[in-house]
Protein backbone atom coordinates (compact mmCIF):
# COMPACT_ATOMS: atom_id res chain seq x y z
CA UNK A 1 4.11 -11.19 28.52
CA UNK A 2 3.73 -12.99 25.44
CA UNK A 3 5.13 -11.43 21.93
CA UNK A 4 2.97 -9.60 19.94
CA UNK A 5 3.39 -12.06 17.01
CA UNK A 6 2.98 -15.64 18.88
CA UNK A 7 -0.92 -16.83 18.45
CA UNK A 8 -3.51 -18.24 21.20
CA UNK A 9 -3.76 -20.85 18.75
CA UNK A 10 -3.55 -21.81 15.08
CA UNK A 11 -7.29 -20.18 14.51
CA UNK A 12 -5.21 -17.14 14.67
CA UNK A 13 -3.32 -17.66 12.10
CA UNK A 14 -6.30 -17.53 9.03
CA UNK A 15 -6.51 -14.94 6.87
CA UNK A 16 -4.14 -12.00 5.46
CA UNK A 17 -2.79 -14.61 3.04
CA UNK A 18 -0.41 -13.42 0.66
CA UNK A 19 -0.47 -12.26 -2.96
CA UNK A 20 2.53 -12.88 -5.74
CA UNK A 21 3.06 -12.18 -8.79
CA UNK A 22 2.55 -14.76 -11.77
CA UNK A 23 5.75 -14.24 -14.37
CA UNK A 24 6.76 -17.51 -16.48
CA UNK A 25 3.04 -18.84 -16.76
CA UNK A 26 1.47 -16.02 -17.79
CA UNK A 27 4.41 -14.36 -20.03
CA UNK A 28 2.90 -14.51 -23.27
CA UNK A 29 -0.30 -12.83 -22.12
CA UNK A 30 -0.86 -8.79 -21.83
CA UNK A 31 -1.66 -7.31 -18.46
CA UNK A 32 -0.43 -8.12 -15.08
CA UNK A 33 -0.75 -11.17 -12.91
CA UNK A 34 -1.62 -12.02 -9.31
CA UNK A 35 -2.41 -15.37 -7.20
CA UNK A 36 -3.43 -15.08 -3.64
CA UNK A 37 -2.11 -17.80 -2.35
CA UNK A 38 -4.91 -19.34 0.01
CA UNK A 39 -2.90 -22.48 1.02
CA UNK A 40 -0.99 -19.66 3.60
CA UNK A 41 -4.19 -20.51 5.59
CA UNK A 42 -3.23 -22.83 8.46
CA UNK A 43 -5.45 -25.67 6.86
CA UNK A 44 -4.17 -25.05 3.66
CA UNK A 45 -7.18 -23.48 1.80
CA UNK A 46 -9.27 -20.85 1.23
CA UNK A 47 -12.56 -22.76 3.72
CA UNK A 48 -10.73 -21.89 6.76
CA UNK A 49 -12.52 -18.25 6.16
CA UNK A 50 -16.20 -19.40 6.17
CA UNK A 51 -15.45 -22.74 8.60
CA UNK A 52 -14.64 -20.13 11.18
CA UNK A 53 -16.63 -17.60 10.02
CA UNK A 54 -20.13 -20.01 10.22
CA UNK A 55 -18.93 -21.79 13.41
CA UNK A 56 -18.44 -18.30 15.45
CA UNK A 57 -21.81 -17.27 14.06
CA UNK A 58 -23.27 -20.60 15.27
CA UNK A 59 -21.41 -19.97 19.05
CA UNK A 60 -22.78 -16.36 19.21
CA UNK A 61 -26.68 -17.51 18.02
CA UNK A 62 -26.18 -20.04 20.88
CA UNK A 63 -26.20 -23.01 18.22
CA UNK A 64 -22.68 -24.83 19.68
CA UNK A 65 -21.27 -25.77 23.49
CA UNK A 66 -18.47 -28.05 23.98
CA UNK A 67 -19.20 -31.36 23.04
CA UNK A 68 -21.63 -30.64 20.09
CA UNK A 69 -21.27 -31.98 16.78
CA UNK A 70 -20.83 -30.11 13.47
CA UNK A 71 -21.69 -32.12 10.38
CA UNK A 72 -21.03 -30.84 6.47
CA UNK A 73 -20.86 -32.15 3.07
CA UNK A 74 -16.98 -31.31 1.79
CA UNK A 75 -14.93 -32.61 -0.91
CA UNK A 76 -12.58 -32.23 1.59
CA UNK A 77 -11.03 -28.54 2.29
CA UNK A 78 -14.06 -27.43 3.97
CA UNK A 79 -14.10 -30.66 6.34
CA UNK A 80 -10.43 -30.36 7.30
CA UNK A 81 -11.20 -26.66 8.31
CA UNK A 82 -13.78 -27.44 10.17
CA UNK A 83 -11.76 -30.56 11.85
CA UNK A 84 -9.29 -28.23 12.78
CA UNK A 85 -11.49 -25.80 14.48
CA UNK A 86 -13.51 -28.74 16.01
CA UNK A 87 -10.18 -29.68 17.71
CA UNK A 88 -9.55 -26.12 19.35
CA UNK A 89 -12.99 -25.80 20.12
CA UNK A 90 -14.01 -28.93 22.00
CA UNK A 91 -16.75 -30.27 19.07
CA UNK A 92 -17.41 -32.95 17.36
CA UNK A 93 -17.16 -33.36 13.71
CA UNK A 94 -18.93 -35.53 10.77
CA UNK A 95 -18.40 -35.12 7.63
CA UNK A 96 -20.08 -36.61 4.25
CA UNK A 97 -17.05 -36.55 1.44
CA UNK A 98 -17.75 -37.35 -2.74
CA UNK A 99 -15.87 -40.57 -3.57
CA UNK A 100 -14.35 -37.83 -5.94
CA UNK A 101 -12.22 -36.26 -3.18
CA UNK A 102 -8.72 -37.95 -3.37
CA UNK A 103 -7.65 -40.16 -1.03
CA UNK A 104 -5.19 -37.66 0.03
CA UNK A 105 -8.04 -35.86 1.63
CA UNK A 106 -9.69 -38.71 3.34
CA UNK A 107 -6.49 -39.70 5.03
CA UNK A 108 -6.20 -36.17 6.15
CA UNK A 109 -9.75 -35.85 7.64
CA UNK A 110 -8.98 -38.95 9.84
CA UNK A 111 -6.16 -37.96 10.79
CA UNK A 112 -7.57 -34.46 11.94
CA UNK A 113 -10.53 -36.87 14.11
CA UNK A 114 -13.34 -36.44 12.04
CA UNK A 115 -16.01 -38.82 11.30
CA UNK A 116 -15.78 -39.73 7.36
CA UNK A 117 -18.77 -41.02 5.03
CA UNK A 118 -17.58 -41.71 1.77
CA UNK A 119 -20.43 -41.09 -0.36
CA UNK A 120 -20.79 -42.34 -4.19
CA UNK A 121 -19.75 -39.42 -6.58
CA UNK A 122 -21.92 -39.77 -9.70
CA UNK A 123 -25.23 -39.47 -8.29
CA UNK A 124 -28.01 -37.11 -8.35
CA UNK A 125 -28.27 -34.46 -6.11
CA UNK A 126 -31.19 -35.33 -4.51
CA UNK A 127 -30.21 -38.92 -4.27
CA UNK A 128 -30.47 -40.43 -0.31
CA UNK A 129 -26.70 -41.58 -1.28
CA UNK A 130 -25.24 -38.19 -2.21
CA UNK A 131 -23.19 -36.19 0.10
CA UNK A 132 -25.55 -34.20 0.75
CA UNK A 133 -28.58 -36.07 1.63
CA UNK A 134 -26.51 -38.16 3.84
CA UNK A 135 -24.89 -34.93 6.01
CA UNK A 136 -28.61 -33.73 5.83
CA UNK A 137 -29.46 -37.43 7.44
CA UNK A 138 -26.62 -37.25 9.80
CA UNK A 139 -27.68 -34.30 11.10
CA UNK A 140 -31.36 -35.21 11.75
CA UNK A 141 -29.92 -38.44 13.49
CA UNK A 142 -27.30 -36.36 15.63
CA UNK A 143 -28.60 -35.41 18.83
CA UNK A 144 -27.14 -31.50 19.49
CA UNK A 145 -26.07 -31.30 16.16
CA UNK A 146 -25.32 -28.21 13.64
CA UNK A 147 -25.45 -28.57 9.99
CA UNK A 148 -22.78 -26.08 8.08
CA UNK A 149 -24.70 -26.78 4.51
CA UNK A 150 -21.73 -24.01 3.12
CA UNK A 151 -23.73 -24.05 -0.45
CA UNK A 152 -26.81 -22.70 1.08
CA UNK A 153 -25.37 -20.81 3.67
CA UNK A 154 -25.29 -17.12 3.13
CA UNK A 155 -22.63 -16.85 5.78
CA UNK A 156 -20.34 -18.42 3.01
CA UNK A 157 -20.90 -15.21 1.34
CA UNK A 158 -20.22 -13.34 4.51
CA UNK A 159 -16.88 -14.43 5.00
CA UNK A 160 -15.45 -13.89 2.24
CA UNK A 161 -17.31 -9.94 1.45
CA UNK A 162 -15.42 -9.29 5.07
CA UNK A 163 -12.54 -11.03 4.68
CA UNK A 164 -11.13 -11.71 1.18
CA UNK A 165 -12.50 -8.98 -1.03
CA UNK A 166 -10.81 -6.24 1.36
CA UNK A 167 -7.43 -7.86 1.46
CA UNK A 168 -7.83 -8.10 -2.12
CA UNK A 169 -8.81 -4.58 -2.32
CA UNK A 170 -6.08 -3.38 -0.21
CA UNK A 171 -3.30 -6.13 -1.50
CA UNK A 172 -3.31 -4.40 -5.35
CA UNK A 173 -4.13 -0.54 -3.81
CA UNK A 174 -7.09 -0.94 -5.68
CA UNK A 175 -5.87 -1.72 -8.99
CA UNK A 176 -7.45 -4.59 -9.39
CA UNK A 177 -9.14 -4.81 -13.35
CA UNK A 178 -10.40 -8.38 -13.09
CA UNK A 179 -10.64 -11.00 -10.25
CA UNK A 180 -11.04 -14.69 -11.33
CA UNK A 181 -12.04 -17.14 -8.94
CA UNK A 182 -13.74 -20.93 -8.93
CA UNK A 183 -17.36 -21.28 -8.73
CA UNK A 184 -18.19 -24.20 -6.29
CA UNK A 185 -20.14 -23.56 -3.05
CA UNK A 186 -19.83 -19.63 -4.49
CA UNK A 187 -18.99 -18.38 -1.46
CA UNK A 188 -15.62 -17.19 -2.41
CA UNK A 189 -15.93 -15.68 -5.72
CA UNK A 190 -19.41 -14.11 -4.48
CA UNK A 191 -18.19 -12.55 -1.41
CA UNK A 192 -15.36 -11.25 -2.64
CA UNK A 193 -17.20 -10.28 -5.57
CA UNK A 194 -19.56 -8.29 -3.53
CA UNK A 195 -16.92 -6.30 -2.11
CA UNK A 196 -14.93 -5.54 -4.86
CA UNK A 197 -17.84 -4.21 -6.96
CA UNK A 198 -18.83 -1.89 -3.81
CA UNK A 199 -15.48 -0.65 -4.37
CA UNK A 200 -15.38 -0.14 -8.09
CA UNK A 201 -18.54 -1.41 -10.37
CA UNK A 202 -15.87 -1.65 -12.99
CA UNK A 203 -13.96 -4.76 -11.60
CA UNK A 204 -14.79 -7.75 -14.00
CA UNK A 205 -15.80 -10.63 -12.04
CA UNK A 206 -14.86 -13.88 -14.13
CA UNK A 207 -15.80 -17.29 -13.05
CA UNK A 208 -14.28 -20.89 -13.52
CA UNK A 209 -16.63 -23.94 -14.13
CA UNK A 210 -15.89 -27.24 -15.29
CA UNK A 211 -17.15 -29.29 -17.99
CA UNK A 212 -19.95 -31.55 -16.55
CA UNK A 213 -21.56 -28.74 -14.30
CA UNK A 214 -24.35 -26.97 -14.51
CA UNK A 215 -23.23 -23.64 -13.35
CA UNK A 216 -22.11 -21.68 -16.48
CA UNK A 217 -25.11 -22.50 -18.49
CA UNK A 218 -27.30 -21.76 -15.61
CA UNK A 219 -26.03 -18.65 -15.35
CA UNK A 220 -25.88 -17.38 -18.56
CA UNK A 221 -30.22 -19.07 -19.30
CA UNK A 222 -31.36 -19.36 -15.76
CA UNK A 223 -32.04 -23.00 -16.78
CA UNK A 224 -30.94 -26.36 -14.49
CA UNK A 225 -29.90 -28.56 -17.16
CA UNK A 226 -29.68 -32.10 -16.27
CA UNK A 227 -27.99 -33.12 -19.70
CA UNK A 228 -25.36 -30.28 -18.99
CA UNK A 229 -24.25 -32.97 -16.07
CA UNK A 230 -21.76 -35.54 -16.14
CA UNK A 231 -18.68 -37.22 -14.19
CA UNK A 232 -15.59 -34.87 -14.06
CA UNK A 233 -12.06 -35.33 -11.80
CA UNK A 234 -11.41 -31.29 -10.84
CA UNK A 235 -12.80 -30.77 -6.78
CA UNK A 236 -14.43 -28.18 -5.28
CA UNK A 237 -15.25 -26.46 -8.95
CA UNK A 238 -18.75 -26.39 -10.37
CA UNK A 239 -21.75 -28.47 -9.27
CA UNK A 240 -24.56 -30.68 -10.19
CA UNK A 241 -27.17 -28.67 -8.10
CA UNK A 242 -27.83 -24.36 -8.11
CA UNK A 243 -25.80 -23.20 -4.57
CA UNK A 244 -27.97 -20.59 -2.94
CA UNK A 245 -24.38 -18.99 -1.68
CA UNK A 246 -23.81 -18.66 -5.45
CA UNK A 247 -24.52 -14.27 -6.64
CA UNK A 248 -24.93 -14.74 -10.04
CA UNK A 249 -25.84 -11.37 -10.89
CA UNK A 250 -22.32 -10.42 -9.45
CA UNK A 251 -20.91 -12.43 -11.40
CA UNK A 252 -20.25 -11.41 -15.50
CA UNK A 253 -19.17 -14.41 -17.21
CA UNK A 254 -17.82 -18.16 -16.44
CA UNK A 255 -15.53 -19.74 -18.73
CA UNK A 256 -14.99 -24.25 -18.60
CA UNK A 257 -12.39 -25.69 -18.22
CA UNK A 258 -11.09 -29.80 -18.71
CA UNK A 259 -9.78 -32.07 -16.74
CA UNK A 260 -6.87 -32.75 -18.59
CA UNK A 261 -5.67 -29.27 -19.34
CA UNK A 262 -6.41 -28.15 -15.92
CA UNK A 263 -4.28 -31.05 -14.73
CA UNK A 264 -1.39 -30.16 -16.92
CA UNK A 265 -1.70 -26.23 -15.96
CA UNK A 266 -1.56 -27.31 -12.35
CA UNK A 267 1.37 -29.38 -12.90
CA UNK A 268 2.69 -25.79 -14.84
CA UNK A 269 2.28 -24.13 -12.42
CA UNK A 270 4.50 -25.48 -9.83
CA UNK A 271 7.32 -26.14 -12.16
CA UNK A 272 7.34 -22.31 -13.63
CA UNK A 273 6.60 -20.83 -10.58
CA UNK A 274 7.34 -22.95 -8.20
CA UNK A 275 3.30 -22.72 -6.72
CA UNK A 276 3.03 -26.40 -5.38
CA UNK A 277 -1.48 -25.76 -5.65
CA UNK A 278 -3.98 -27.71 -5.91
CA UNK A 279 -5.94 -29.29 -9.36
CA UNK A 280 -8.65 -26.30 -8.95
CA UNK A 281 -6.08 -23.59 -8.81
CA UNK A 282 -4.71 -25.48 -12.07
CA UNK A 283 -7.82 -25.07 -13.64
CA UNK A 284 -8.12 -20.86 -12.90
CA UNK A 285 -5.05 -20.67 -14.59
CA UNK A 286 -5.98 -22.80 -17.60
CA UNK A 287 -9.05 -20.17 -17.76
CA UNK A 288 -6.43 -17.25 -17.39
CA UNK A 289 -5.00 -18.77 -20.58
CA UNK A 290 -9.04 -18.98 -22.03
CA UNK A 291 -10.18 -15.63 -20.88
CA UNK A 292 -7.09 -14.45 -22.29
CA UNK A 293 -6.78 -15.93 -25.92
CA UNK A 294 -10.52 -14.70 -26.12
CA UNK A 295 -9.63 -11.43 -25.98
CA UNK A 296 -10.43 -10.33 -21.56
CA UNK A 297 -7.51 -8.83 -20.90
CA UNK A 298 -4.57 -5.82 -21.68
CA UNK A 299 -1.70 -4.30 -21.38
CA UNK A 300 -3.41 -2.31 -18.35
CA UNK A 301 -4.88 -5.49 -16.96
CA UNK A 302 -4.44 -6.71 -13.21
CA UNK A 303 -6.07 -9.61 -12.84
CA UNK A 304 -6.04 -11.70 -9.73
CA UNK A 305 -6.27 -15.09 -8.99
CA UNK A 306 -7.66 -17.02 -6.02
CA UNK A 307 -6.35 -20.23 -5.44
CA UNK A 308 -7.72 -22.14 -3.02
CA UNK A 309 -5.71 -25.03 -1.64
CA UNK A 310 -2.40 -26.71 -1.66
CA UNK A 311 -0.82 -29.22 -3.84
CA UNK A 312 0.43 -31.84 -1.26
CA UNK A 313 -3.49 -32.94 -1.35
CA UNK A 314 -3.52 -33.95 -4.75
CA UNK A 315 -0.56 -36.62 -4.58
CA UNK A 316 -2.73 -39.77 -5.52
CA UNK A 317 -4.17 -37.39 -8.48
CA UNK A 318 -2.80 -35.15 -10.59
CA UNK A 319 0.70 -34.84 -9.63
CA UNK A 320 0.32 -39.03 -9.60
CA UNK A 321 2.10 -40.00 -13.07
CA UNK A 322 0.07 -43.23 -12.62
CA UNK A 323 -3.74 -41.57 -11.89
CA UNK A 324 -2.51 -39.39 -14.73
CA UNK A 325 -1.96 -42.22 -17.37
CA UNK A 326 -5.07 -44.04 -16.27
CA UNK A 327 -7.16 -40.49 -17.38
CA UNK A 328 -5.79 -41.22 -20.56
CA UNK A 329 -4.01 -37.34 -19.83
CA UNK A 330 -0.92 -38.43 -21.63
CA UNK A 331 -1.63 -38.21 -25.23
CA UNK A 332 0.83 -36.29 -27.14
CA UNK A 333 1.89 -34.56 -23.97
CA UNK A 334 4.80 -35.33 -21.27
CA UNK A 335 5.34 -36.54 -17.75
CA UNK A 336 5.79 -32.69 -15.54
CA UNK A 337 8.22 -35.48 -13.19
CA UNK A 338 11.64 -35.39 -13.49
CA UNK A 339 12.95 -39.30 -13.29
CA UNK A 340 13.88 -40.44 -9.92
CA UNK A 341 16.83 -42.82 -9.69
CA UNK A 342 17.70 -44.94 -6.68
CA UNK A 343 20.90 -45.90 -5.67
CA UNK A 344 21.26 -49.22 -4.02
């Protein structure tokens, strides 16, 4: 008999990540603070929730058999989760990736067997070279096909209301004052959203956007601004379109945050507390530090943070001394590496 504690398989293994406590970052601000640490999932972010979530769904409708293909859009978490589940599955997998995505994460999606189309970053939506015109052409030319499409995809919603928000819930006994999550797809900060408001309507829900997204002002007008967009360096965080799988009315307030001080807050962040995350977890706790000098939070507040992947896929970027300098990030402001000397 097998113990009670070894897994069928890694697929198994997501979910119940784990929650610490933030102490040297966050020391000059009032309140208390949490990170729940979604690189614990066995592909190393927070989209191995709604990869499985949306395939299983797909299995049950009828949608998938062995040997079909699953194609997505990523900037590269999402596609490695699905990878991985493609592999224990028996599937196929294709996935479009922004030329934004570092080349950390396009190594990794090879390695993990998927189909990669590198598609041109800084170009509209709706443009037949985007990401996601070319997953939606992929699709149409993949015979027994299914097309994730995680930013209109209520499921993305789903996973997260069942999975996240109660562990969050549970994690802090309820405690919880404020959760703070990244707006991309919306799926995380929505779903969890959902559930923690269900729980208590007090919760503030605050959100994370990026300068050169359309999200924030969107939310706050109900306007698409076009001249709101331009090229930015942070993944997975804020968009040039309006995700479906986005609740805005759940949602109370986003705050936008650089490039450059989200790089150096991620780079912060694993040499005060030892969190080795990736550049979008460095940005929510650059807009802790906002949200906090603005006034959000006190001595009563608990105030979580989710951070969504791991560091180790950001090598080429921000915890690159060289990508760094070419940013022009090092203005008035030091190198978070300690010298390395070699001994010949």
């Amino acid at each position: 008999m097998m113990h009670d504690k070894i897994y069928s398989n890694i697929l198994g293994l997501i979910g119940d990540t784990p929650m610490v406590q933030l102490n040297k970052i966050t020391k000059e601000l009032p309140g208390t603070y949490l990170a729940k640490l979604e690189f614990f999932n066995p592909g190393n972010s927070m989209k191995d929730r709604i990869a499985l979530h949306i395939i299983e769904d797909a299995e049950k409708k009828g949608l998938l058999k062995l040997g079909s293909t699953i194609v997505e859009t990523t900037s590269g978490n999402t596609g490695f989760s699905i990878a991985m589940i493609a592999i224990i599955k028996g599937y196929n997998c294709i996935l479009a990736v922004s030329s934004k995505s570092s080349p950390d994460k396009i190594d990794i999606l090879k390695a993990m067997g998927a189909k990669v189309y590198v598609c041109p970053a800084n170009v509209p939506a709706d443009d037949p070279r985007s990401y996601y015109e070319v997953a939606k052409r992929l699709h149409q030319e993949t015979p027994n096909s299914i097309y994730i499409n995680q930013y209109f995809n209520e499921l993305n919603i789903e996973a997260h209301y069942d999975s996240t928000g109660p562990e969050i819930w549970e994690q802090t006994q309820g405690k919880i004052t404020h959760l703070i999550a990244a707006s991309g797809t919306g799926g995380t900060i929505s779903g969890s959203a959902r559930y923690l408001k269900e729980k208590n309507p007090a919760i503030k829900i605050l959100g994370v956007d990026a300068f050169g997204s359309v999200i924030k002002k969107y939310h706050e007008t109900g306007e698409f601004d076009e001249k709101e967009i331009f090229s930015y360096q942070i993944e997975g965080l804020g968009k040039n379109l309006i995700p479906t799988a986005t609740d805005f009315n759940i949602i109370d307030i986003f705050e936008k945050v650089t490039d450059e001080d989200s790089a150096f807050t991620t780079r912060e962040l694993a040499l005060t507390e030892g969190i080795f995350a990736g550049y979008t977890s460095g940005a929510i706790i650059q807009a802790i530090k906002q949200y906090a000098a603005k006034g959000f939070f006190d001595k009563n507040s608990v105030v979580v943070a989710i951070l969504p992947d791991h560091g180790s896929r950001y090598m080429s970027k921000v915890f690159s001394d060289d990508w760094m300098e070419h940013q022009g990030f090092y203005q008035e402001r030091t190198s978070a590496s300690k010298e390395v000397i070699y001994i010949e």
